[in-house]
Protein backbone atom coordinates (compact mmCIF):
# COMPACT_ATOMS: atom_id res chain seq x y z
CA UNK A 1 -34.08 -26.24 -68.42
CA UNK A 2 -31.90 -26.40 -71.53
CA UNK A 3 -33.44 -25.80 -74.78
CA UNK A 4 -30.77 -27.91 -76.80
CA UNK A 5 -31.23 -30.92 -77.88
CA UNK A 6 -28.22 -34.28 -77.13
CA UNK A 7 -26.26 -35.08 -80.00
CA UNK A 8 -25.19 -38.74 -80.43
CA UNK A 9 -21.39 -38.78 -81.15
CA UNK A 10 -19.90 -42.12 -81.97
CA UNK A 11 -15.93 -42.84 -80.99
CA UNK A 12 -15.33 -43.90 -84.13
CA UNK A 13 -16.96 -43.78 -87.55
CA UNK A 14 -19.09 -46.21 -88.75
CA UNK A 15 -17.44 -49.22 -90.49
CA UNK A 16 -18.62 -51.81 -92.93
CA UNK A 17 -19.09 -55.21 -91.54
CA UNK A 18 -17.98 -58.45 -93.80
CA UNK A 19 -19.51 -61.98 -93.44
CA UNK A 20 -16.57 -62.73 -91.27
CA UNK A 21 -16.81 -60.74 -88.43
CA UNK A 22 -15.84 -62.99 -85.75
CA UNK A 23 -17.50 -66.15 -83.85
CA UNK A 24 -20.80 -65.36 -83.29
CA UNK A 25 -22.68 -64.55 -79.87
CA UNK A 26 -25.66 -63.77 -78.21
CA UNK A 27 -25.86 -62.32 -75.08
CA UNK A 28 -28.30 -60.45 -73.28
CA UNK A 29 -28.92 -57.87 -70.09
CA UNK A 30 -32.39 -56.84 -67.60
CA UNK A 31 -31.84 -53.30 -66.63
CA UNK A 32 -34.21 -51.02 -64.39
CA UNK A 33 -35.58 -47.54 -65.54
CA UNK A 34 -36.75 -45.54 -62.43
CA UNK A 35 -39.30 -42.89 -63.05
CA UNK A 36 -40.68 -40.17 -61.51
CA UNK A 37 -43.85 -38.77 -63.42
CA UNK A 38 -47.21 -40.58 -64.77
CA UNK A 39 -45.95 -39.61 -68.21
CA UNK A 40 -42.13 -39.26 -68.73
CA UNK A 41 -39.23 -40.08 -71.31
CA UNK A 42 -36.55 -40.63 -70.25
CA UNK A 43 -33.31 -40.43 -72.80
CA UNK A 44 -31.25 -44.06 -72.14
CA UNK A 45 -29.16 -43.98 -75.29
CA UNK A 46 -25.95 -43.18 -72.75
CA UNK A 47 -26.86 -45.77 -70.38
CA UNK A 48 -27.12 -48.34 -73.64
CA UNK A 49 -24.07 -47.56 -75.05
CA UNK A 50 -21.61 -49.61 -72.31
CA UNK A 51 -23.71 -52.06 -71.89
CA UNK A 52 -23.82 -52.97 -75.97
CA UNK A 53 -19.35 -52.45 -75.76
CA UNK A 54 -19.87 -54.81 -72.33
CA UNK A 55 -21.91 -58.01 -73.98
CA UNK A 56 -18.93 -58.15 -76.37
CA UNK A 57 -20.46 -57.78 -79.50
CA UNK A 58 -18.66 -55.66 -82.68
CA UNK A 59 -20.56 -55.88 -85.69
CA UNK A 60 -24.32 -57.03 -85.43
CA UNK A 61 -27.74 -56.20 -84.06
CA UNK A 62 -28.84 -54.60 -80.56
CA UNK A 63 -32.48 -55.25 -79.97
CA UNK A 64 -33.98 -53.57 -76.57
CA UNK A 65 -37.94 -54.30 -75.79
CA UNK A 66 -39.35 -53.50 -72.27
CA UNK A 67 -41.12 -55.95 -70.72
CA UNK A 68 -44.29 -54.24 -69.57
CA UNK A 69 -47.38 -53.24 -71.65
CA UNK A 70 -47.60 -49.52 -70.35
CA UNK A 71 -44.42 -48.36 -71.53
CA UNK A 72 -42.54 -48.15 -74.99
CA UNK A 73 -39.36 -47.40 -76.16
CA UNK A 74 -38.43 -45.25 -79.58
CA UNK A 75 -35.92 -43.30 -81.93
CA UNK A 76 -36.41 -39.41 -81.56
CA UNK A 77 -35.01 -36.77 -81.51
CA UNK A 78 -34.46 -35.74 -77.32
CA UNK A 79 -34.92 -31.93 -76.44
CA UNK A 80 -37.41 -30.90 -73.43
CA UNK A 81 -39.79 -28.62 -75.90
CA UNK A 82 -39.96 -32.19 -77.98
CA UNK A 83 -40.53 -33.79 -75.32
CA UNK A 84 -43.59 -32.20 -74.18
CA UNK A 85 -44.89 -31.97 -77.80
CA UNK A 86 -44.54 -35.52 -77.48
CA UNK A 87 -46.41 -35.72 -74.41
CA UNK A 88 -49.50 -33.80 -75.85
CA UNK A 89 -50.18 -35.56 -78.64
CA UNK A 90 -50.02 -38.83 -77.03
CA UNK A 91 -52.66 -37.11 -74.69
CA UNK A 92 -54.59 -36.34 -78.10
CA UNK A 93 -54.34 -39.60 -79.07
CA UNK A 94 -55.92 -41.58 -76.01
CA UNK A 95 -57.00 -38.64 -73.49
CA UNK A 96 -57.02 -40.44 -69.81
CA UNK A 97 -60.36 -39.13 -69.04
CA UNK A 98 -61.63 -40.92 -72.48
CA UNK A 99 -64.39 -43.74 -70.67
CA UNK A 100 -62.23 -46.29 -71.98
CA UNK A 101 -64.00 -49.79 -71.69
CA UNK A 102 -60.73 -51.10 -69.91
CA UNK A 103 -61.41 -48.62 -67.02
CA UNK A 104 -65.13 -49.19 -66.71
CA UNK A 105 -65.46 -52.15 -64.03
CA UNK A 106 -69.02 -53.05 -65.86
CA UNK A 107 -66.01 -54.26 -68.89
CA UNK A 108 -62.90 -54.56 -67.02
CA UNK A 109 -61.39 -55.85 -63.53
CA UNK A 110 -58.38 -53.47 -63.91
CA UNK A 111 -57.77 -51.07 -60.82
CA UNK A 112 -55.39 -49.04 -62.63
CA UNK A 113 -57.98 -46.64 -64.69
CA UNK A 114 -55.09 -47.07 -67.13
CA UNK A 115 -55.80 -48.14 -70.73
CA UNK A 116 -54.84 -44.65 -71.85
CA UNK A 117 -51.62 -45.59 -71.32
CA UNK A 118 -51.98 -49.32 -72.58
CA UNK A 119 -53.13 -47.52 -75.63
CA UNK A 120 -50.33 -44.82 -75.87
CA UNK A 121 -48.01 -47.64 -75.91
CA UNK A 122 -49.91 -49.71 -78.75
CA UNK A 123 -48.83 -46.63 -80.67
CA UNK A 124 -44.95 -46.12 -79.85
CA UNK A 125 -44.09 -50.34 -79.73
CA UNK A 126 -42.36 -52.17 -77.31
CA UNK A 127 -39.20 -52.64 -78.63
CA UNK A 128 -36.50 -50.92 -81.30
CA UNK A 129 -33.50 -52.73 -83.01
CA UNK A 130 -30.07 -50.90 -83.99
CA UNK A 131 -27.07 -51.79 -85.73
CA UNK A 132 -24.16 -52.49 -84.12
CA UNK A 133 -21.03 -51.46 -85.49
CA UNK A 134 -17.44 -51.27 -84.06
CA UNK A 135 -18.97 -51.81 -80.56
CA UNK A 136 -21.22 -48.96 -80.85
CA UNK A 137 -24.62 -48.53 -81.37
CA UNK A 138 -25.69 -46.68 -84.87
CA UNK A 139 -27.85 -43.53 -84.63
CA UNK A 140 -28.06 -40.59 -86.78
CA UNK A 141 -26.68 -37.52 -85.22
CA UNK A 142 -29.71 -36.57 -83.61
CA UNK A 143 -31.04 -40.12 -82.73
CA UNK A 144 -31.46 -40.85 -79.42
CA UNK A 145 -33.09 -44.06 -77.87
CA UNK A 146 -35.93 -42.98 -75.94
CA UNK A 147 -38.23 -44.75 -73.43
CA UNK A 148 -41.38 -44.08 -72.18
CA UNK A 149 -43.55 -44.09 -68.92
CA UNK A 150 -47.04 -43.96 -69.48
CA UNK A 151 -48.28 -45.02 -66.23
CA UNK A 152 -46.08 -44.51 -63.59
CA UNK A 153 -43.94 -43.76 -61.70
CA UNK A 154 -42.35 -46.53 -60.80
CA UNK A 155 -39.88 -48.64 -62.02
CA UNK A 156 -39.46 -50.86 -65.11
CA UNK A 157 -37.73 -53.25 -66.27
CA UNK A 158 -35.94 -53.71 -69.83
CA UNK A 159 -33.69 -56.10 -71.25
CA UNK A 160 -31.07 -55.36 -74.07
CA UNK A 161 -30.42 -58.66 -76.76
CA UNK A 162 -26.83 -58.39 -78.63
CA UNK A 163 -26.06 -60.45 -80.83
CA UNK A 164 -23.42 -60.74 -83.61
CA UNK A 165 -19.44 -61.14 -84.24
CA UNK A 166 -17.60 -60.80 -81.54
């Protein structure tokens, strides 16, 4: 297991936008996000990346939200030490084993003993937004957009919103 972390290199620096930076568009993309652990996060900045230069947009905004309520997506930093620092204190936040109301079928009619990871997500959102310039998304060096399972595994869906000049 490497210790490094992934560096986000962009083709080409960024560039500032004017007012006129084309006709406008909006366009817009469902993806799925396979998983394979009750907890995992899984790096998608390099799945992103095409898909922002493919909906045709230049100079504008990317906006990426998943559409389920036990799962979040985020800017970090991705290294596998991180990672599982990551993991443990979302664990210290809502511990599973907790007696969360939502699991407690006197309260709830959820099968799923899972409002740790309802809550987990309540912390991390459901959705970032990034600039868009030149075609590319903008992240610091060590940015990465990160999503995360916190009740799986199984898959999930997301959908990526571009919008700007063309």
């Amino acid at each position: 297991m490497s210790k490094r972390s992934t560096i986000t290199i962009r083709t080409q620096p960024v560039v500032d936008v004017a007012s006129d930076a084309g006709a406008f568009r909006v366009r817009s993309e469902s993806f799925i996000v396979e998983t394979s652990h009750r907890v995992d996060i899984v790096d998608l900045t390099e799945r992103l990346a095409p898909m922002v230069r493919r909906l045709g947009v230049n100079a504008g905004l990317a906006h990426l939200t998943v559409l389920h309520t036990t799962c979040a997506v985020f800017i970090n930093e991705f290294q596998p030490a991180l990672s599982g620092d990551m993991t443990r204190v979302l664990e210290r936040i809502a511990a599973r084993e907790a007696g969360w109301l939502h699991d407690d079928p006197a309260h709830s009619d959820c099968e799923r003993l899972n409002a740790d990871a309802h809550l987990r997500a309540m912390f991390l959102g459901h959705g970032v937004t990034l600039q868009v310039s030149g075609g590319e998304l903008v992240l610091g060096q060590w940015q990465r957009v990160l999503f995360a399972e916190l009740d799986g595994p199984r898959p999930r869906t997301l959908r990526l919103l571009a919008m700007g000049g063309a």
